[in-house]
Protein backbone atom coordinates (compact mmCIF):
# COMPACT_ATOMS: atom_id res chain seq x y z
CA UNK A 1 -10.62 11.50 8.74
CA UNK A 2 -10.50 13.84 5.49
CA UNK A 3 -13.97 14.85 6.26
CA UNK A 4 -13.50 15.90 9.88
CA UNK A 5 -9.82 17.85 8.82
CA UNK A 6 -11.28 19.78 5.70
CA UNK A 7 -14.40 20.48 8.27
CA UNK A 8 -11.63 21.88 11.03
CA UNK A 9 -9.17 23.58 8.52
CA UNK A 10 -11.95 25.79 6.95
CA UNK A 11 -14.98 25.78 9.87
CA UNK A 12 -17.42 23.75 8.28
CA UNK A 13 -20.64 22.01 9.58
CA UNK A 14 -21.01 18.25 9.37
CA UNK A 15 -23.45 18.90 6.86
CA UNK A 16 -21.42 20.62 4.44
CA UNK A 17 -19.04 17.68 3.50
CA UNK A 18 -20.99 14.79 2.86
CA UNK A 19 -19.67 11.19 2.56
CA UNK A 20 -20.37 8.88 -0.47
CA UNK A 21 -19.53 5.30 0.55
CA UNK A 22 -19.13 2.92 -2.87
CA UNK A 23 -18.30 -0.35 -3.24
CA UNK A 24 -15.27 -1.48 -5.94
CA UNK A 25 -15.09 -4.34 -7.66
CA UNK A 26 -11.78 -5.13 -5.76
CA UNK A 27 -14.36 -4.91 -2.40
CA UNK A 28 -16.96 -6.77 -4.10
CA UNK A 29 -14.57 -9.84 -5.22
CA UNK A 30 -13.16 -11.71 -2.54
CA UNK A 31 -12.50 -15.13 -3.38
CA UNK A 32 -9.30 -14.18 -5.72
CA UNK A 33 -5.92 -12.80 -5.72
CA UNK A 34 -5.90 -9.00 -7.17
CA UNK A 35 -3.52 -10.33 -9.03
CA UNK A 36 -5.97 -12.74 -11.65
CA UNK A 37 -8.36 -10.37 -11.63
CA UNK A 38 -7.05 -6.80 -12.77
CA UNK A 39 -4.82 -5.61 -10.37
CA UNK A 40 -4.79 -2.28 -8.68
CA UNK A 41 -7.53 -0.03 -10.83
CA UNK A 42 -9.44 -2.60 -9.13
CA UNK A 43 -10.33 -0.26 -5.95
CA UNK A 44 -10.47 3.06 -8.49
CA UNK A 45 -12.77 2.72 -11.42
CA UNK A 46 -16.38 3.54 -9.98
CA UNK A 47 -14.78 6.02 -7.26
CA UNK A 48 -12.64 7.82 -10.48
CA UNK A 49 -15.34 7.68 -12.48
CA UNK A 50 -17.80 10.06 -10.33
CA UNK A 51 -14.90 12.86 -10.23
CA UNK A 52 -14.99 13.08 -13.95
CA UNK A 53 -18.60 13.22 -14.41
CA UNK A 54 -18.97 15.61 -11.59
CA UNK A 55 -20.74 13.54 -9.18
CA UNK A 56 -17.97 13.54 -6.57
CA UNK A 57 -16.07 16.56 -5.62
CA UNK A 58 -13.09 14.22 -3.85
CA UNK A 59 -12.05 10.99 -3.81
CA UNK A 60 -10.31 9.30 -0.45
CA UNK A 61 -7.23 6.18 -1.15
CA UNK A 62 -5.08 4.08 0.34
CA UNK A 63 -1.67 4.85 -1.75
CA UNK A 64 -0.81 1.85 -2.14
CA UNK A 65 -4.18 0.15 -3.96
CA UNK A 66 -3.25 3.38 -6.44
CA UNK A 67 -1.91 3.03 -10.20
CA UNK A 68 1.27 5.54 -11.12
CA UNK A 69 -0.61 6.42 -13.85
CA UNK A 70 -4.00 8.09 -13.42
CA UNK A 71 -6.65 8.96 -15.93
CA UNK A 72 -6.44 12.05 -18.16
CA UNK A 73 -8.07 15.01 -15.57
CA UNK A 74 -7.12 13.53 -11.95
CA UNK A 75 -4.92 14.56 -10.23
CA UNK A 76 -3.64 13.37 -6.35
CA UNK A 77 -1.68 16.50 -5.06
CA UNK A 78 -2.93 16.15 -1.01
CA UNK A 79 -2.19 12.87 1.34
CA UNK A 80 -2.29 12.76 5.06
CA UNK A 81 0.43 12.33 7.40
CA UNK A 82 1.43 8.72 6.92
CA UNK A 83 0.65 6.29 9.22
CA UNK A 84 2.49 3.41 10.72
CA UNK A 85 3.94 1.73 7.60
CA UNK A 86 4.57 -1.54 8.99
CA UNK A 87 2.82 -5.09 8.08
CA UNK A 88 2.18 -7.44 11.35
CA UNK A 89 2.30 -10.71 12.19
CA UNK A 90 -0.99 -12.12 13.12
CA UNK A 91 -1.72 -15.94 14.56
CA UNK A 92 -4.10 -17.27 17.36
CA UNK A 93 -1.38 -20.42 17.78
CA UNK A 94 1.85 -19.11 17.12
CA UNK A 95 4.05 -15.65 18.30
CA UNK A 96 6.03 -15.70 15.32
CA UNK A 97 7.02 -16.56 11.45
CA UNK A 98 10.02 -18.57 13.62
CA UNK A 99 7.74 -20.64 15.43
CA UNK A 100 5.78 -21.83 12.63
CA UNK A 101 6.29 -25.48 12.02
CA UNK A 102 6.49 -27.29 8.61
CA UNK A 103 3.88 -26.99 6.18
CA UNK A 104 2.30 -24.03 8.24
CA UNK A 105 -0.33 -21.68 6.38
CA UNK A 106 0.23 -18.29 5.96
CA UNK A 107 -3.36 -17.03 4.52
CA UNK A 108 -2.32 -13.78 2.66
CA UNK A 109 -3.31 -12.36 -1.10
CA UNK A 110 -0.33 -10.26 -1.46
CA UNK A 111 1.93 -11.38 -3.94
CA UNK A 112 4.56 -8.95 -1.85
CA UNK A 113 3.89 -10.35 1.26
CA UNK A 114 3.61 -14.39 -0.04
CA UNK A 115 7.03 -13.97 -1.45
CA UNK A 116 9.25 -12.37 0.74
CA UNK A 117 7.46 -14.91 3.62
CA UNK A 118 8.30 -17.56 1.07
CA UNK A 119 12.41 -16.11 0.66
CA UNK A 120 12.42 -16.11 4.39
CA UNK A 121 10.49 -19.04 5.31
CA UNK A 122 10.28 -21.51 2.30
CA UNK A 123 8.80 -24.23 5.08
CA UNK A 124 5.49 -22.81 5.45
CA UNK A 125 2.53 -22.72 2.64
CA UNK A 126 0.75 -19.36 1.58
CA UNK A 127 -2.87 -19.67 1.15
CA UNK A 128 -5.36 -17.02 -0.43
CA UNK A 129 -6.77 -14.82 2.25
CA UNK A 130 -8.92 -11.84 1.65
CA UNK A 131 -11.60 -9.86 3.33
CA UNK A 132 -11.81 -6.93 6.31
CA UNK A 133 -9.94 -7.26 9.34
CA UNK A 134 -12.84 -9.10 10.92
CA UNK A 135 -13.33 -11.61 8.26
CA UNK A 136 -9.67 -12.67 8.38
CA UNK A 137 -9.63 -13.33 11.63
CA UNK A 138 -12.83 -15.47 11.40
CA UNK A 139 -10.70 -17.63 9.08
CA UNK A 140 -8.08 -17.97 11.72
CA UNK A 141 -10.34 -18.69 14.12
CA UNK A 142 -12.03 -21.62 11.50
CA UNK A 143 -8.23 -22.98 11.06
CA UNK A 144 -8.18 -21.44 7.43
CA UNK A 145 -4.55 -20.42 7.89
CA UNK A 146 -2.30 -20.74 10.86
CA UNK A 147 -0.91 -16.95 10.32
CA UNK A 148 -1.80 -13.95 8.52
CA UNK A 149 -0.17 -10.68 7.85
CA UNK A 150 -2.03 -7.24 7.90
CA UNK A 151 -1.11 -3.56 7.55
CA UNK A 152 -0.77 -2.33 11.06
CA UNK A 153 -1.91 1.44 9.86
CA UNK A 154 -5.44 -0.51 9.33
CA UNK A 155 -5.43 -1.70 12.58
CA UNK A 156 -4.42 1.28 14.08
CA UNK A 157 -7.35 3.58 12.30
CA UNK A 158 -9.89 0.96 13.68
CA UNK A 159 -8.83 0.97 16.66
CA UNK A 160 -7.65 -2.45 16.81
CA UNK A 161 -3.53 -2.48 17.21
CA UNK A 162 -4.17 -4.99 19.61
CA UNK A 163 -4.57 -7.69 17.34
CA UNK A 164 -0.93 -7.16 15.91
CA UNK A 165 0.72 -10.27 16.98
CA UNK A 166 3.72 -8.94 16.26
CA UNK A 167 4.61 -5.85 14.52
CA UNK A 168 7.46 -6.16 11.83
CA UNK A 169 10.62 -4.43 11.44
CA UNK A 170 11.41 -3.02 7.49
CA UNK A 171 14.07 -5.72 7.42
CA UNK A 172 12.10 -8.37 7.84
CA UNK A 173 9.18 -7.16 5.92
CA UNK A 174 9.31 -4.89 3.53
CA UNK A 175 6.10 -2.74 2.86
CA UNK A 176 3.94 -1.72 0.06
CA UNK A 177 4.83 1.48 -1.65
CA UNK A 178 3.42 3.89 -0.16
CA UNK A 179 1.40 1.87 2.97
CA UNK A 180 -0.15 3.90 5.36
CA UNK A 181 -0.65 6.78 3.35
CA UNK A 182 -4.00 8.24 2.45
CA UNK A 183 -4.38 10.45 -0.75
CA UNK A 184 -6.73 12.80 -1.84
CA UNK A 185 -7.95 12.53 -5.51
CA UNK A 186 -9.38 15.42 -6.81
CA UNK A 187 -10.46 16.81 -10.69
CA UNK A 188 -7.63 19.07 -11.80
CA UNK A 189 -9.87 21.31 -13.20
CA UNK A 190 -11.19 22.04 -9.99
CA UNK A 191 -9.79 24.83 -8.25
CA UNK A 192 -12.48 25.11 -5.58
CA UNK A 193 -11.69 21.42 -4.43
CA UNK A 194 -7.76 22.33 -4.59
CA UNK A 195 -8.24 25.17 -2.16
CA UNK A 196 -10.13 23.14 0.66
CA UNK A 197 -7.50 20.77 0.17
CA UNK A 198 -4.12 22.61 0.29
CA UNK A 199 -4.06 22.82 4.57
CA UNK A 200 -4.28 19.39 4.51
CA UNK A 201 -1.59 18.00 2.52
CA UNK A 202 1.42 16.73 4.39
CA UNK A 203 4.58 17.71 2.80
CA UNK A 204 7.06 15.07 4.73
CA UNK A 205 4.66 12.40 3.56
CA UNK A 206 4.13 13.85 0.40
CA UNK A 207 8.03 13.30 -0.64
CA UNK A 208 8.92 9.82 0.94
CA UNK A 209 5.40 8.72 -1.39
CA UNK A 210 6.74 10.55 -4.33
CA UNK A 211 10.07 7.80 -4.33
CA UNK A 212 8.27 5.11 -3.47
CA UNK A 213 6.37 5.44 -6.82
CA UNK A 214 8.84 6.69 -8.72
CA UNK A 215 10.46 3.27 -7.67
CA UNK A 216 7.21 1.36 -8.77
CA UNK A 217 6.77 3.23 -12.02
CA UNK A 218 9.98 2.85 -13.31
CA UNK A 219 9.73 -1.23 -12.20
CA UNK A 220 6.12 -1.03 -13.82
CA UNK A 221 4.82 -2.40 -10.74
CA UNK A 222 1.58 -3.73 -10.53
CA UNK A 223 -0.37 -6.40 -8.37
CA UNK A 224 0.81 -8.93 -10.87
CA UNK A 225 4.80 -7.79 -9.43
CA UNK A 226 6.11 -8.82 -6.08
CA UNK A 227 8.33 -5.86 -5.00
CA UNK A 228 8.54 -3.78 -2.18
CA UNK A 229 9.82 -0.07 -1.32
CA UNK A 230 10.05 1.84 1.77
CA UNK A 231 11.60 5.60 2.20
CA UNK A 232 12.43 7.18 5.56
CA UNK A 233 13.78 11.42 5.98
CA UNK A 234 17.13 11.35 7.75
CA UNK A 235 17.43 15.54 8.14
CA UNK A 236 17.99 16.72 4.84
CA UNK A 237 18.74 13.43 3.39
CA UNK A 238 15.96 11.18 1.96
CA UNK A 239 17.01 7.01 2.38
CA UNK A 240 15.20 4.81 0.33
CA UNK A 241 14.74 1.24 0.08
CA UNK A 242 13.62 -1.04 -2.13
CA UNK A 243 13.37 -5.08 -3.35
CA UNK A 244 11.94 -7.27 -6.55
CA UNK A 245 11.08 -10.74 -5.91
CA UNK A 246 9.90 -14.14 -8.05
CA UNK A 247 6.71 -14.33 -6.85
CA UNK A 248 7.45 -17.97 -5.44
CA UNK A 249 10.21 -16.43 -3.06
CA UNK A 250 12.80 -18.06 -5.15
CA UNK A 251 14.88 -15.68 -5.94
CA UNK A 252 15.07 -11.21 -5.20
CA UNK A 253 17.04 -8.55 -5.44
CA UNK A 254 17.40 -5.22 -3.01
CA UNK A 255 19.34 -2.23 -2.55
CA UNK A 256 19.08 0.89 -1.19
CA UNK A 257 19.98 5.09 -2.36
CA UNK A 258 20.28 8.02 -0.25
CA UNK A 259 19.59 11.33 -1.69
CA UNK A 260 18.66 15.26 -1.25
CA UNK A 261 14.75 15.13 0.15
CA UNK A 262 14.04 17.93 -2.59
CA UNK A 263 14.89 14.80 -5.28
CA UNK A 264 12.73 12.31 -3.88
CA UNK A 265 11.14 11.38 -7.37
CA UNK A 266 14.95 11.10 -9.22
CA UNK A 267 15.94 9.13 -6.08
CA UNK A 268 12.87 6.55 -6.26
CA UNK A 269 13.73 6.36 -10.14
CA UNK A 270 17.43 5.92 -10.05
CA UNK A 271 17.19 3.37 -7.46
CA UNK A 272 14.09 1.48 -10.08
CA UNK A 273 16.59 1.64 -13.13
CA UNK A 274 19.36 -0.21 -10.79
CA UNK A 275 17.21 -3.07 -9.56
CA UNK A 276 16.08 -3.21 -12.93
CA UNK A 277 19.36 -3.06 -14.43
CA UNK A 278 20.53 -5.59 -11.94
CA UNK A 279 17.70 -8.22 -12.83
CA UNK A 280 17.88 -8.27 -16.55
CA UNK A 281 15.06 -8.59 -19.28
CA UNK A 282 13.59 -11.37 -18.27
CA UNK A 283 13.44 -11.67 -14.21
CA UNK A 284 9.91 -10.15 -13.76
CA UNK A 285 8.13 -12.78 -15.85
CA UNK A 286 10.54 -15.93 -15.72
């Protein structure tokens, strides 16, 4: 997709952006939550590696597998127009987290998506689930859970909305900061890069992002911290929303801010420091 729009936007050949495909350690290891094994920088270490030695020009992300914090000389200042933001319901058996019955699996490695399934539906049992879209539903097809959930902007880029059981409302899931939305990490030093990017960048997209992880950096999010955040432009007005949860689906705590579009970051924060306030010292690790 970034290939084929910095191709159109400055009439290039296919051979003058090439593709680099590499394979993370957060690819490579499948048998584990993100969680136990290093969270996020999981899918970024090899990729942001090669833009600071020079042997990549760009780097291509999902937002929300990114860190708030990047390494000293990165920058991500381009992301496309977001896609769907939703998470789906996915079973072979069943049309719905309502007609689960007791003791029901729900195969998912998302700490985020285990416990607000767990708040909402503290009958059924989450199971680790990882892999493509293919290998998890090979799993439900071998019984391995009874239910799944999955992005639906994944499904959508591979063609394959049709496997959406159910598509799921903000209110009864909650997505990832920033899901759906694919950045563009670049060196900042590199002005050359910065120009072939610029017609890309999506500016809508690019301020609904900038609250969402304002929201997760002042919570300190990380794999290892269920929460949730999800911002929407209504005219001028930016609405965000946002949730913590104990990762069992014991306990969480939401809320919401509205705010000028222009102050998307301030909004994301403000709304971070009230959760935060609102949950005390010790609610994120008791």
């Amino acid at each position: 997709m970034v290939a084929d729009q910095i191709r159109a936007a400055h009439g290039l050949t296919e051979q003058d952006v090439e593709l680099v495909p590499l394979s993370t350690k957060g690819d490579r290891i499948q048998n584990r939550n993100l969680s136990e094994i290093g969270g996020k920088g999981l899918f970024t270490e090899e990729i942001e590696d090669g833009l600071l030695d020079g042997s990549l020009d760009l780097a291509v992300h999902s937002m929300k597998d990114m860190p708030t914090v990047l390494p000293d000389g990165l920058i991500i200042d381009c992301v496309l127009e977001r896609e769907d933001p939703r998470d789906c319901f996915v079973s072979l058996a069943y049309d719905s987290f309502d007609a689960l019955p007791d003791g029901a699996r729900v195969g998912t490695s998302s700490l985020r998506r285990g416990a607000q399934v767990k708040a909402r539906y503290p009958h059924v049992e989450i199971v680790p689930f990882r892999g493509n879209v293919q290998t998890r539903m090979k799993k439900l097809g071998d019984q391995v859970a009874d239910a799944t959930l999955l992005a639906m902007a994944g499904l959508k880029r591979l063609g394959m909305e049709q496997t959406a059981t159910r598509p799921l409302a903000a209110d009864e899931m909650l997505p990832a900061v920033a899901q759906g939305i694919i950045g563009i990490e670049r060196a900042v030093e590199n002005e050359t890069v910065a120009a072939l990017l610029s017609p890309l960048n999506h500016e809508k997209t690019a301020l609904v992002m900038a609250a969402e992880r304002s929201f997760l950096a002042e919570l300190d999010g990380s794999c290892r911290t269920p929460l949730a955040a999800y911002a929407e432009l209504l005219g001028d007005e930016l609405l965000l929303r946002g949730m913590i949860l104990k990762p069992d689906g014991s306990a969480y705590l939401e809320g919401s801010r509205r705010g000028a579009y222009c102050e998307a970051a301030k909004v994301g924060a403000e709304l971070g420091r009230e959760l935060k306030e609102r949950a005390g010292p010790d609610y994120m690790t008791s």
